[in-house]
C-alpha atoms as a PDB file:
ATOM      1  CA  UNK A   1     -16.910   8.487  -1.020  1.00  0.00           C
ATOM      2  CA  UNK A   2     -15.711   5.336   0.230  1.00  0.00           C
ATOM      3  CA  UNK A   3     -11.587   5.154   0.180  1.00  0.00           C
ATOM      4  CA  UNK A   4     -10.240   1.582   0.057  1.00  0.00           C
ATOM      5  CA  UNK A   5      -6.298   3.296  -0.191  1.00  0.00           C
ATOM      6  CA  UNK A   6      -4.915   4.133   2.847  1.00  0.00           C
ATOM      7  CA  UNK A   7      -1.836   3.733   4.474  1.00  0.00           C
ATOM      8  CA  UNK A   8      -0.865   4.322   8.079  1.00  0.00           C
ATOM      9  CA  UNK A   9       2.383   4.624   9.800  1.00  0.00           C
ATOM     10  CA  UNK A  10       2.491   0.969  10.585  1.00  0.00           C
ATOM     11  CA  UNK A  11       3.565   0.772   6.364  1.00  0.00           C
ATOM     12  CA  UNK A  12       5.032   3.831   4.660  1.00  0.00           C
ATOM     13  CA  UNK A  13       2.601   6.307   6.253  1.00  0.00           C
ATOM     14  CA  UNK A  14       2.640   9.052   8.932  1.00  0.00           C
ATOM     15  CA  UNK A  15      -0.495   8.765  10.365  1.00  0.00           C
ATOM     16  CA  UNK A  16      -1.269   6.700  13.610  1.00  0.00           C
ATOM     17  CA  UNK A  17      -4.210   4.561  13.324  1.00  0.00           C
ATOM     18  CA  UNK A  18      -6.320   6.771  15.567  1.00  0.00           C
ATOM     19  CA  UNK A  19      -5.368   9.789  13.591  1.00  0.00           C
ATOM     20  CA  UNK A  20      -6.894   7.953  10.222  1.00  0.00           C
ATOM     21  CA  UNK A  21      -9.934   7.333  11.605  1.00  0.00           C
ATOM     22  CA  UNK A  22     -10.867  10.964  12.949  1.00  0.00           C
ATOM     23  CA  UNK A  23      -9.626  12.426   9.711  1.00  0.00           C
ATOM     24  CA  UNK A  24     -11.947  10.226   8.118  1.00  0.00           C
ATOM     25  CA  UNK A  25     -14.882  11.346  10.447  1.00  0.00           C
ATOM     26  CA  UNK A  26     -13.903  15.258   9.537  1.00  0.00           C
ATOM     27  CA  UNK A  27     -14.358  14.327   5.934  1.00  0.00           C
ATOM     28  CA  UNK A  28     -17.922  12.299   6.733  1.00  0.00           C
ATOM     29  CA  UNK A  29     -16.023   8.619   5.456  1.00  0.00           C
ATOM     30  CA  UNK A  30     -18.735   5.554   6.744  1.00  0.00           C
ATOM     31  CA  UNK A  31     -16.714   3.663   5.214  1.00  0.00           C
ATOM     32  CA  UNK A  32     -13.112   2.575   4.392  1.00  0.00           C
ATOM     33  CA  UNK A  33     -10.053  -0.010   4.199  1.00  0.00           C
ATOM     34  CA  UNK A  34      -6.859   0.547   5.821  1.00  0.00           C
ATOM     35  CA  UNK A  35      -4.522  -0.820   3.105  1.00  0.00           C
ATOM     36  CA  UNK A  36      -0.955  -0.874   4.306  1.00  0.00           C
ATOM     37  CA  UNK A  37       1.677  -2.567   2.729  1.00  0.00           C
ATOM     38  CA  UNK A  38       2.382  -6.027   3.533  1.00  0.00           C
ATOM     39  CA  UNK A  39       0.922  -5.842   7.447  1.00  0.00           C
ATOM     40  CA  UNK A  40      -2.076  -6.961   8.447  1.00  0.00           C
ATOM     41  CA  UNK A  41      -0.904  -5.082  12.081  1.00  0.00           C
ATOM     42  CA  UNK A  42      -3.730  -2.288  11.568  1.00  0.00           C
ATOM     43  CA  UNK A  43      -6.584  -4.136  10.748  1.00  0.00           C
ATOM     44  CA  UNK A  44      -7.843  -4.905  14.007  1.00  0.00           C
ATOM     45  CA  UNK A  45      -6.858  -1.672  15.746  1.00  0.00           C
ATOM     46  CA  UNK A  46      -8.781   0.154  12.974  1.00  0.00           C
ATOM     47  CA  UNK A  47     -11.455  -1.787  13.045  1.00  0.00           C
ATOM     48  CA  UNK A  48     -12.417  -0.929  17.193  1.00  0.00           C
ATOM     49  CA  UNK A  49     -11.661   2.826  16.483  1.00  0.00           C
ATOM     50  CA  UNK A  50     -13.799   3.056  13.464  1.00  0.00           C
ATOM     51  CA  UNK A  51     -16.101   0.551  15.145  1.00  0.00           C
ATOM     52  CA  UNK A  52     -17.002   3.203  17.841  1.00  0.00           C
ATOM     53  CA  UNK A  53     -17.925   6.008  15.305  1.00  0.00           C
ATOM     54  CA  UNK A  54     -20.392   3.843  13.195  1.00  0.00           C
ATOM     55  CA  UNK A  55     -18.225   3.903  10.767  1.00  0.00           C
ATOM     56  CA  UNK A  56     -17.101   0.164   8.213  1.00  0.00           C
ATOM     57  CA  UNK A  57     -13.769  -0.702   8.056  1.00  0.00           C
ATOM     58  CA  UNK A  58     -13.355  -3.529   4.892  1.00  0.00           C
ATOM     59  CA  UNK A  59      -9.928  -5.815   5.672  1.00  0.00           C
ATOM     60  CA  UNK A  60      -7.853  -5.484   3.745  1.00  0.00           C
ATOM     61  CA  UNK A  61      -4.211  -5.034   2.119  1.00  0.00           C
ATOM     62  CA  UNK A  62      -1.441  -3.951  -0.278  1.00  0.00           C
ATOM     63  CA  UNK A  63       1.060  -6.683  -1.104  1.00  0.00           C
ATOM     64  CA  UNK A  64       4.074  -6.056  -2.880  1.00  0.00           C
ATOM     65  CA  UNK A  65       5.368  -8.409  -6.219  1.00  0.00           C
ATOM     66  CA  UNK A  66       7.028  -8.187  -8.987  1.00  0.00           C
ATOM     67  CA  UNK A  67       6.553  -8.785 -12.838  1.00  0.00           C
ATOM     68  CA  UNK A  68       8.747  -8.350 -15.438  1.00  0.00           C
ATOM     69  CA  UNK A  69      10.905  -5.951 -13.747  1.00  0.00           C
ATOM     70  CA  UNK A  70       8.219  -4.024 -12.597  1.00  0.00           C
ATOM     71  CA  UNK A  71       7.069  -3.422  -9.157  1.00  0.00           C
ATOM     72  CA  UNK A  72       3.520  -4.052  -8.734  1.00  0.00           C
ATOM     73  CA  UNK A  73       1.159  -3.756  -5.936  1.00  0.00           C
ATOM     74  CA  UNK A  74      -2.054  -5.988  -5.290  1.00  0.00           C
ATOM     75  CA  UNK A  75      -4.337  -4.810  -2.855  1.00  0.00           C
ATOM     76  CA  UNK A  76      -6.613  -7.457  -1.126  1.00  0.00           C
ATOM     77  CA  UNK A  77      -9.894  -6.749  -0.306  1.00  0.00           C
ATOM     78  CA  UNK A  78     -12.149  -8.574   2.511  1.00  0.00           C
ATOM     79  CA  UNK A  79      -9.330 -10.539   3.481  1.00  0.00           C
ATOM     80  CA  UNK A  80      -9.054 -13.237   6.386  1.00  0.00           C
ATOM     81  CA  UNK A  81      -6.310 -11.211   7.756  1.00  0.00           C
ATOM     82  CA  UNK A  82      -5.632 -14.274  10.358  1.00  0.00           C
ATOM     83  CA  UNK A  83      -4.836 -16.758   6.875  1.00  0.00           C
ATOM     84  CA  UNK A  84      -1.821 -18.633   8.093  1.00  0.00           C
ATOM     85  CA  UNK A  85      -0.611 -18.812   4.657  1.00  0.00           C
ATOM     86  CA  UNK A  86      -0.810 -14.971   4.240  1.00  0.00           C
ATOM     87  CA  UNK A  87       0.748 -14.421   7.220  1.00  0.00           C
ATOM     88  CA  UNK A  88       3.866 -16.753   6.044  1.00  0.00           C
ATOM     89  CA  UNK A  89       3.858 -14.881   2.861  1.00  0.00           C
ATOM     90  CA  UNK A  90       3.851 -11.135   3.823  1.00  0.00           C
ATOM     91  CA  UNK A  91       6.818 -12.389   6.509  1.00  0.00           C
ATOM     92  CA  UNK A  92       8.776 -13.637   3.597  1.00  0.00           C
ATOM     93  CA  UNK A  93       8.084 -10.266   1.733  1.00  0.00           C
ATOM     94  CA  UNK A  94       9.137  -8.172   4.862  1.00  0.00           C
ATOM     95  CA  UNK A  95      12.376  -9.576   5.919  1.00  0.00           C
ATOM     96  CA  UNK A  96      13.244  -8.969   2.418  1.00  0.00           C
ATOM     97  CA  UNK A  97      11.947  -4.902   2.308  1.00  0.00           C
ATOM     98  CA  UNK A  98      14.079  -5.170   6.003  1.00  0.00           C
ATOM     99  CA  UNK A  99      17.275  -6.558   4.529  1.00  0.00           C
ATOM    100  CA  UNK A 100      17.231  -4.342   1.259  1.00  0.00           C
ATOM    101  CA  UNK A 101      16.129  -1.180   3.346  1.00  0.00           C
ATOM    102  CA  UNK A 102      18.891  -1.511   6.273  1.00  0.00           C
ATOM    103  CA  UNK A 103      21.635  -2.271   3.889  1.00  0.00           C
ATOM    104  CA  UNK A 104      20.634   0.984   1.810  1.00  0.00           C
ATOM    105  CA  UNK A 105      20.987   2.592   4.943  1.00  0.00           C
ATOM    106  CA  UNK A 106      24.300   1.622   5.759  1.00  0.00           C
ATOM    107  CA  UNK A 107      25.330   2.172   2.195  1.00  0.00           C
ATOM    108  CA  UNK A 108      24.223   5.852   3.132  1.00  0.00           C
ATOM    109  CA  UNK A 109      26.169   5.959   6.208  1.00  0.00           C
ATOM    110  CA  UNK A 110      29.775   4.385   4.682  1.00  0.00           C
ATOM    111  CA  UNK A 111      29.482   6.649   1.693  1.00  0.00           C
ATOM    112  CA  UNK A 112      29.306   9.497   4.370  1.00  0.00           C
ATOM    113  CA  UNK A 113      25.763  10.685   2.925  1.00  0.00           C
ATOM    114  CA  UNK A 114      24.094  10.633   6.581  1.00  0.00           C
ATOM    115  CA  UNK A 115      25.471   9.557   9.603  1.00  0.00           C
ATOM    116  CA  UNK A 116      22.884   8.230  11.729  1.00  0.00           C
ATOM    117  CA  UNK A 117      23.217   4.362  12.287  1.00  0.00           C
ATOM    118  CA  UNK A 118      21.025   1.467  10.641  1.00  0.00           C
ATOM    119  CA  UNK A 119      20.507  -0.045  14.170  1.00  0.00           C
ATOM    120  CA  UNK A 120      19.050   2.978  15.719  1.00  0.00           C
ATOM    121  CA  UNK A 121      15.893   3.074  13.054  1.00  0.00           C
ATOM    122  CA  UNK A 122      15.186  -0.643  14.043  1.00  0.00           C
ATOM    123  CA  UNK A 123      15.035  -0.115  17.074  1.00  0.00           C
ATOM    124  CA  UNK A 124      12.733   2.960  16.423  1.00  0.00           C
ATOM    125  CA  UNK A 125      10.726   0.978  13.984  1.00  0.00           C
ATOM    126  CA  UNK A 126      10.543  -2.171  15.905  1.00  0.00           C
ATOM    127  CA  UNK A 127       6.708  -1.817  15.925  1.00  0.00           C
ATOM    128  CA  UNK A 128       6.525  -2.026  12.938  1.00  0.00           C
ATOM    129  CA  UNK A 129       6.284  -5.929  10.349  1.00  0.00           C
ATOM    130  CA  UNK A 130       9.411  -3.899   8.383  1.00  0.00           C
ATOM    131  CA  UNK A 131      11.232  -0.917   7.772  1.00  0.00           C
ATOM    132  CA  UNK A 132      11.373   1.262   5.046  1.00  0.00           C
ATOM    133  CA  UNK A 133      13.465   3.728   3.146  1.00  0.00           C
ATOM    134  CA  UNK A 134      11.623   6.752   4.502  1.00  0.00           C
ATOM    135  CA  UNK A 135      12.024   4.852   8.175  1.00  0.00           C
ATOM    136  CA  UNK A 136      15.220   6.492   8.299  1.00  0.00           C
ATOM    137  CA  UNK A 137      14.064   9.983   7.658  1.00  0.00           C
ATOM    138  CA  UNK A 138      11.321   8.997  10.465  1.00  0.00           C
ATOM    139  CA  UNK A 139      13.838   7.932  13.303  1.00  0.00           C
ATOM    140  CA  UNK A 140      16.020  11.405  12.479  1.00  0.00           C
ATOM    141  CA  UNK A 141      13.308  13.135  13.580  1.00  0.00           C
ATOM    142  CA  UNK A 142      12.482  11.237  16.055  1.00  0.00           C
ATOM    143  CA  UNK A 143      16.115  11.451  17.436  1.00  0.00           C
ATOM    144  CA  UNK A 144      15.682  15.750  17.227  1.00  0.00           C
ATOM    145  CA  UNK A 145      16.891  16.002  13.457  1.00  0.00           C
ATOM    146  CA  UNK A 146      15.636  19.167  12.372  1.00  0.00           C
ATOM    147  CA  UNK A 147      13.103  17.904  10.010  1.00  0.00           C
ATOM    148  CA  UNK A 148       9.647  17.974   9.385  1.00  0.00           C
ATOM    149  CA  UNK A 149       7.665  14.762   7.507  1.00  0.00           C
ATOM    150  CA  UNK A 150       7.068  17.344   4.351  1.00  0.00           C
ATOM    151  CA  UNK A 151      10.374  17.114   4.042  1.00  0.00           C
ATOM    152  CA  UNK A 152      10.801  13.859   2.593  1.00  0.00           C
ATOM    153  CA  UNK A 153      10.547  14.342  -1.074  1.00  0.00           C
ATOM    154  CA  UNK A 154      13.621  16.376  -0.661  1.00  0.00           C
ATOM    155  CA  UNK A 155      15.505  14.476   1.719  1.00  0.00           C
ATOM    156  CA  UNK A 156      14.924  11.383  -0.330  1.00  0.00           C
ATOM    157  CA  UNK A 157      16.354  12.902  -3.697  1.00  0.00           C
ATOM    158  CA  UNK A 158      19.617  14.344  -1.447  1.00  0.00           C
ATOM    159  CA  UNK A 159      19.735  10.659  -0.452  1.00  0.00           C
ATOM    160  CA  UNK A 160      18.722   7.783  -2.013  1.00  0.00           C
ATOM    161  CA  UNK A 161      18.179   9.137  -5.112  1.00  0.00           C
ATOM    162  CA  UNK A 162      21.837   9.445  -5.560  1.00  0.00           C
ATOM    163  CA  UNK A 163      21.834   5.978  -6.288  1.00  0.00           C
ATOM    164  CA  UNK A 164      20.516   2.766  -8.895  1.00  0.00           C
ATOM    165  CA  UNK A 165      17.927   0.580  -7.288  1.00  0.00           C
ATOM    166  CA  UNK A 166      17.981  -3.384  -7.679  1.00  0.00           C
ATOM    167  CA  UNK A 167      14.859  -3.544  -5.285  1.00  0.00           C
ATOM    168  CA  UNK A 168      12.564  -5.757  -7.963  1.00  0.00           C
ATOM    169  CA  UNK A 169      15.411  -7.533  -8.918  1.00  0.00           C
ATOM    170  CA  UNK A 170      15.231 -10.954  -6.162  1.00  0.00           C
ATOM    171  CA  UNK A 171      12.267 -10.525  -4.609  1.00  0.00           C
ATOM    172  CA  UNK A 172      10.530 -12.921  -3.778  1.00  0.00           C
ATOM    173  CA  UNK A 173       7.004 -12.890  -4.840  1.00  0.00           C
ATOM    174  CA  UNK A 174       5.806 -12.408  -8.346  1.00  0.00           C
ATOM    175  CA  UNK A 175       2.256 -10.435  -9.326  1.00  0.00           C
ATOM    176  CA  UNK A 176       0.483 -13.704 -10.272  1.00  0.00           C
ATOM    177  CA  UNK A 177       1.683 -15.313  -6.406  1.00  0.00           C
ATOM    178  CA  UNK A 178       0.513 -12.216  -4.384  1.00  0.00           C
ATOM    179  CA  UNK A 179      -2.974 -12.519  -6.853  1.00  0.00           C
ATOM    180  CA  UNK A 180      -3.198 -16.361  -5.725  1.00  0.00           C
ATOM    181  CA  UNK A 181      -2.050 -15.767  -1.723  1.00  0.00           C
ATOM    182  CA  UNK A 182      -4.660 -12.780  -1.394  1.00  0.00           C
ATOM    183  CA  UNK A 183      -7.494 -15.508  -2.918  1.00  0.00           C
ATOM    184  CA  UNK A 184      -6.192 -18.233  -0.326  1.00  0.00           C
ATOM    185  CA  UNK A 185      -6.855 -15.996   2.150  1.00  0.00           C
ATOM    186  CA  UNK A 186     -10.537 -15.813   0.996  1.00  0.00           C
ATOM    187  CA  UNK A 187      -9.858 -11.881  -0.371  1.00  0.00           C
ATOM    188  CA  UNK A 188     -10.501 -10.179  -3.365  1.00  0.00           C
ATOM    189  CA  UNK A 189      -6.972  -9.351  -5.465  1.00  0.00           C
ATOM    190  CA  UNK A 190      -7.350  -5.842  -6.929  1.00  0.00           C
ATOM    191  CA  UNK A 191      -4.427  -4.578  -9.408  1.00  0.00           C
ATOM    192  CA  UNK A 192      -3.508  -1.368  -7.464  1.00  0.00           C
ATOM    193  CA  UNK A 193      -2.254   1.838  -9.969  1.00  0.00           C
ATOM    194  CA  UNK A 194      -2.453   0.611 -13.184  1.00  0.00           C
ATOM    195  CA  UNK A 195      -1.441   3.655 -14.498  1.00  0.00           C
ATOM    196  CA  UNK A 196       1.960   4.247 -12.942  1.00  0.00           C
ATOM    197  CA  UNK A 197       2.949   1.126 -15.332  1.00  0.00           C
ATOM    198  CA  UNK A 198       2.306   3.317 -18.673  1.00  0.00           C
ATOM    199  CA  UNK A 199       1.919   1.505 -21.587  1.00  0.00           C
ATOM    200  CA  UNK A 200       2.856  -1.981 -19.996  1.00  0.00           C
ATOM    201  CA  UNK A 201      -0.587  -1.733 -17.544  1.00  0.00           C
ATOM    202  CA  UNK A 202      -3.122  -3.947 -19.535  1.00  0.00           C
ATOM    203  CA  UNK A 203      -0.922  -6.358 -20.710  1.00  0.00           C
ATOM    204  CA  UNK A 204      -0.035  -7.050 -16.894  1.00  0.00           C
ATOM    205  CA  UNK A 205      -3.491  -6.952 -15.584  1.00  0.00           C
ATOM    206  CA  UNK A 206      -4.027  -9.444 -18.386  1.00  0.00           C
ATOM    207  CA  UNK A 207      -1.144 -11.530 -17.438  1.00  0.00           C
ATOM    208  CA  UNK A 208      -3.495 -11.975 -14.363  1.00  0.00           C
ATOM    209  CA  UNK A 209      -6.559 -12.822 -15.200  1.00  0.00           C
ATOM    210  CA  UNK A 210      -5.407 -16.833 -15.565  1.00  0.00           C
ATOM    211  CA  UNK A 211      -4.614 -16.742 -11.784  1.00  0.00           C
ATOM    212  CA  UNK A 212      -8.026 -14.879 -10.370  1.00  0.00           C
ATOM    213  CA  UNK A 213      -7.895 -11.228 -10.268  1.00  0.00           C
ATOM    214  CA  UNK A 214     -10.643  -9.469  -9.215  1.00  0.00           C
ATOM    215  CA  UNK A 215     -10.297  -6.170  -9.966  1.00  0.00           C
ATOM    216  CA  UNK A 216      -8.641  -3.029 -10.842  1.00  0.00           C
ATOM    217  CA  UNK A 217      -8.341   0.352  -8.977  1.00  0.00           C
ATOM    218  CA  UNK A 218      -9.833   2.519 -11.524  1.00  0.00           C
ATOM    219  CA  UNK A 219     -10.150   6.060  -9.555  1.00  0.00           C
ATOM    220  CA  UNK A 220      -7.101   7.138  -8.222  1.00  0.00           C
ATOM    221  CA  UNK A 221      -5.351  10.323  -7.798  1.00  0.00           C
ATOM    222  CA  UNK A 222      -3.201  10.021 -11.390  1.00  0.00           C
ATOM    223  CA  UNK A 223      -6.242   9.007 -13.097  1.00  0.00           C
ATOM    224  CA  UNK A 224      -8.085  11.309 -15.532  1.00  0.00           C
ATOM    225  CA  UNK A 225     -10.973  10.631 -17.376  1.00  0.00           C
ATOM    226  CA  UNK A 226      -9.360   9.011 -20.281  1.00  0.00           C
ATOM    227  CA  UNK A 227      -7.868   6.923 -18.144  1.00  0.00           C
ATOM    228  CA  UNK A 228     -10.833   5.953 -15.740  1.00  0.00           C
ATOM    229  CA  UNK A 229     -12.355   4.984 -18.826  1.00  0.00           C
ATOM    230  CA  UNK A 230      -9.782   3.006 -20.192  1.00  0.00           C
ATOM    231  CA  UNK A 231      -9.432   0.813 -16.525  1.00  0.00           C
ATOM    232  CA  UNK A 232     -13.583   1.046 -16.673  1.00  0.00           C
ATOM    233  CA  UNK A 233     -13.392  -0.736 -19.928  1.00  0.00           C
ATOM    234  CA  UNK A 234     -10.999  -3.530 -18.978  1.00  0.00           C
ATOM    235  CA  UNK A 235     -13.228  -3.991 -15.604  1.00  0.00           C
ATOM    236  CA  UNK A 236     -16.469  -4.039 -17.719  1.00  0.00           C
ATOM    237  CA  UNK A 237     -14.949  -6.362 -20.616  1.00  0.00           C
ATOM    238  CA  UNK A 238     -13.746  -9.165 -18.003  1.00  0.00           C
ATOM    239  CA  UNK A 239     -16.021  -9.632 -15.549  1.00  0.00           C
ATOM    240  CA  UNK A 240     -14.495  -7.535 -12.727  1.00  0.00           C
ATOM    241  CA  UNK A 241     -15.194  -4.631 -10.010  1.00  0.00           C
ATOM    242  CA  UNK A 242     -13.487  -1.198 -10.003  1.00  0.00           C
ATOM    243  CA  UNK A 243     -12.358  -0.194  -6.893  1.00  0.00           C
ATOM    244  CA  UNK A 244     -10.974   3.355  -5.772  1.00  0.00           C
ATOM    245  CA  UNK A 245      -8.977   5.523  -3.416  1.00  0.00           C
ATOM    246  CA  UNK A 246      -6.790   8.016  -2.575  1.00  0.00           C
ATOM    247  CA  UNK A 247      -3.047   6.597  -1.639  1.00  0.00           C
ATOM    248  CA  UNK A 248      -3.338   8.437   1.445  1.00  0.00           C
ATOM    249  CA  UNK A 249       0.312   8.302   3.684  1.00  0.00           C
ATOM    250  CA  UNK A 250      -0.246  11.519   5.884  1.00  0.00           C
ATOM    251  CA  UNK A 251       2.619  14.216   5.833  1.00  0.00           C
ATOM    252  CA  UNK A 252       4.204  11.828   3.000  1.00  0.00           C
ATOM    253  CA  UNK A 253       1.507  12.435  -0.019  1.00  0.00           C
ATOM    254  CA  UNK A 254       3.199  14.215  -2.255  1.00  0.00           C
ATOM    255  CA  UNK A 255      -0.355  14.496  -4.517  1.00  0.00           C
ATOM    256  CA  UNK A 256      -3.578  16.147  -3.954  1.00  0.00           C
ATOM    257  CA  UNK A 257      -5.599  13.877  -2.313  1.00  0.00           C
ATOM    258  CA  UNK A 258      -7.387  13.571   0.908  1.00  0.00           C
ATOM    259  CA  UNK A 259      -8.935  10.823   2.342  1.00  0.00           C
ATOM    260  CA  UNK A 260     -12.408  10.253   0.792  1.00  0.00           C
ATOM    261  CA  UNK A 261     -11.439  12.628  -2.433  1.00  0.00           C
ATOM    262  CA  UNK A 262     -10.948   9.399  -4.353  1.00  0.00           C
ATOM    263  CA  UNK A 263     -12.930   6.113  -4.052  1.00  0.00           C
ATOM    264  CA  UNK A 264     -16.698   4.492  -4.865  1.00  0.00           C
ATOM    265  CA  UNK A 265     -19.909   5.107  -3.813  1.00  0.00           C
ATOM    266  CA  UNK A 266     -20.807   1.681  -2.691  1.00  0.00           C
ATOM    267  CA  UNK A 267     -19.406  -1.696  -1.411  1.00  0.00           C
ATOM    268  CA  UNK A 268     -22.072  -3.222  -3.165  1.00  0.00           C
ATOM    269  CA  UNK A 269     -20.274  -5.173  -6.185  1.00  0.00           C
ATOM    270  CA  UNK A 270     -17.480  -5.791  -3.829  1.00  0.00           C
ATOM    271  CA  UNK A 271     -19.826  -8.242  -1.371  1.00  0.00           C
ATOM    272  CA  UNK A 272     -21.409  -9.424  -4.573  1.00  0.00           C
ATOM    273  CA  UNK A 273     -18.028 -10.515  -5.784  1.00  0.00           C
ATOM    274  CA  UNK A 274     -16.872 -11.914  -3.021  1.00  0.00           C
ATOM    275  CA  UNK A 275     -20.147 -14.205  -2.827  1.00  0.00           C
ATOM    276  CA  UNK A 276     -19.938 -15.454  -5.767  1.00  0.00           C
ATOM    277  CA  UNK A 277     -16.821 -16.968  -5.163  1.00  0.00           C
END
């Protein structure tokens, strides 16, 4: 298999870049795509690693948007990951994940929930392009909390689950901008998950099609056959190419995957694509 759906630790991940690419060389991967969210950070790193194990890395991306409430994600595929313009963009997106992350954090800490200060996970995270909700649970260990990364799941629902979200609610970037932004950077705009939107998945990957998207990620860990024929059809019926992977983020996936369980047996239609434009 080929997996074009991983994530490292430089996004929501565990893994170190390094890490990634010898797991991927247990499991006989030539070829893959780092896809972290909103950070191009990994690509070159990856890219020597994997480089030196004949193995393919594809550039690309996840970028976060929004669309009628919903959170959607857009992977990129074969991206110019030095595009100026995506650069500004995925900035934009990250000091807004910052913000809303380090002010749920502090929420945490007035309401007495943890105590462990908002400033001590940037300056854990600093290496990072932003900092997440699970960053917190990643400093605390990091600081001797007696924690493992399994743990999240449960830590999250003693946390922030306690609470209502308003993440989707100002962002910045609708699905049809991160679509357009992943094109101006000379990529290929894949609608990640369909199925985690239920019934409202086709009508938003048709909302799409007007601004340039490329594709859909049809085989995916929550994807059955019913469903890998219903994202198949919608691929077939508008011109498109089905792409595939596993969602990988280390000690943090919660489903059974592993990288190269989930993906496509060839790049093929995805160079072909990308010529034609």
């Amino acid at each position: 298999m080929i997996d074009l759906h991983i994530h490292s630790e430089l996004s929501d991940g565990t893994d170190p870049i390094a890490d990634i690419v010898e797991i991927a060389k247990e499991n006989g991967i030539q070829e893959l795509s780092l896809t972290d969210h909103d950070t191009v950070l990994g690509i070159e790193p990856i890219t020597t690693i994997a480089t030196q194990h004949d193995m393919t890395v594809i550039p690309a991306i996840e970028l976060t948007s929004v669309s009628n409430g919903h959170s959607i994600h857009i992977l990129g595929y074969l991206i110019d990951h030095n595009s100026r313009q995506l650069l500004d963009f995925i900035k934009i997106t990250n000091e807004y994940t910052t913000k809303y992350s380090l002010d749920m954090i502090s929420k945490l800490n007035r309401l007495g929930v943890v105590d462990y200060d908002a400033s001590r996970v940037e300056e854990l995270m600093s290496f990072k392009d932003s900092i997440y909700l699970s960053d917190l649970f990643k400093a605390m260990i990091q600081d001797g909390h007696p924690y493992k990364l399994k743990d999240w799941p449960a830590f999250y629902m003693r946390t922030y689950n306690r609470f209502s979200y308003n993440f989707p609610e100002k962002f910045p970037f609708t699905s049809a901008d991160a679509v357009e932004i992943i094109i101006e950077a000379k990529g290929i705009p894949v609608f990640a998950h369909p199925a985690r939107l239920g019934s409202e998945d086709l009508k938003e990957m048709d909302k799409l099609l007007a601004h340039g998207l490329g594709g859909v990620e049809v085989y995916y860990p929550y994807h059955d056959d019913k469903l890998n024929k219903r994202y198949n059809d919608f691929v077939t019926r508008n011109h498109l190419v089905g792409t595939g992977g596993s969602d990988w983020h280390g000690d943090f996936t919660t489903w059974e995957a592993a990288i190269g369980q989930y993906g496509i047996k060839d790049t093929k239609l995805l160079y072909q694509y990308a010529e034609a434009r």
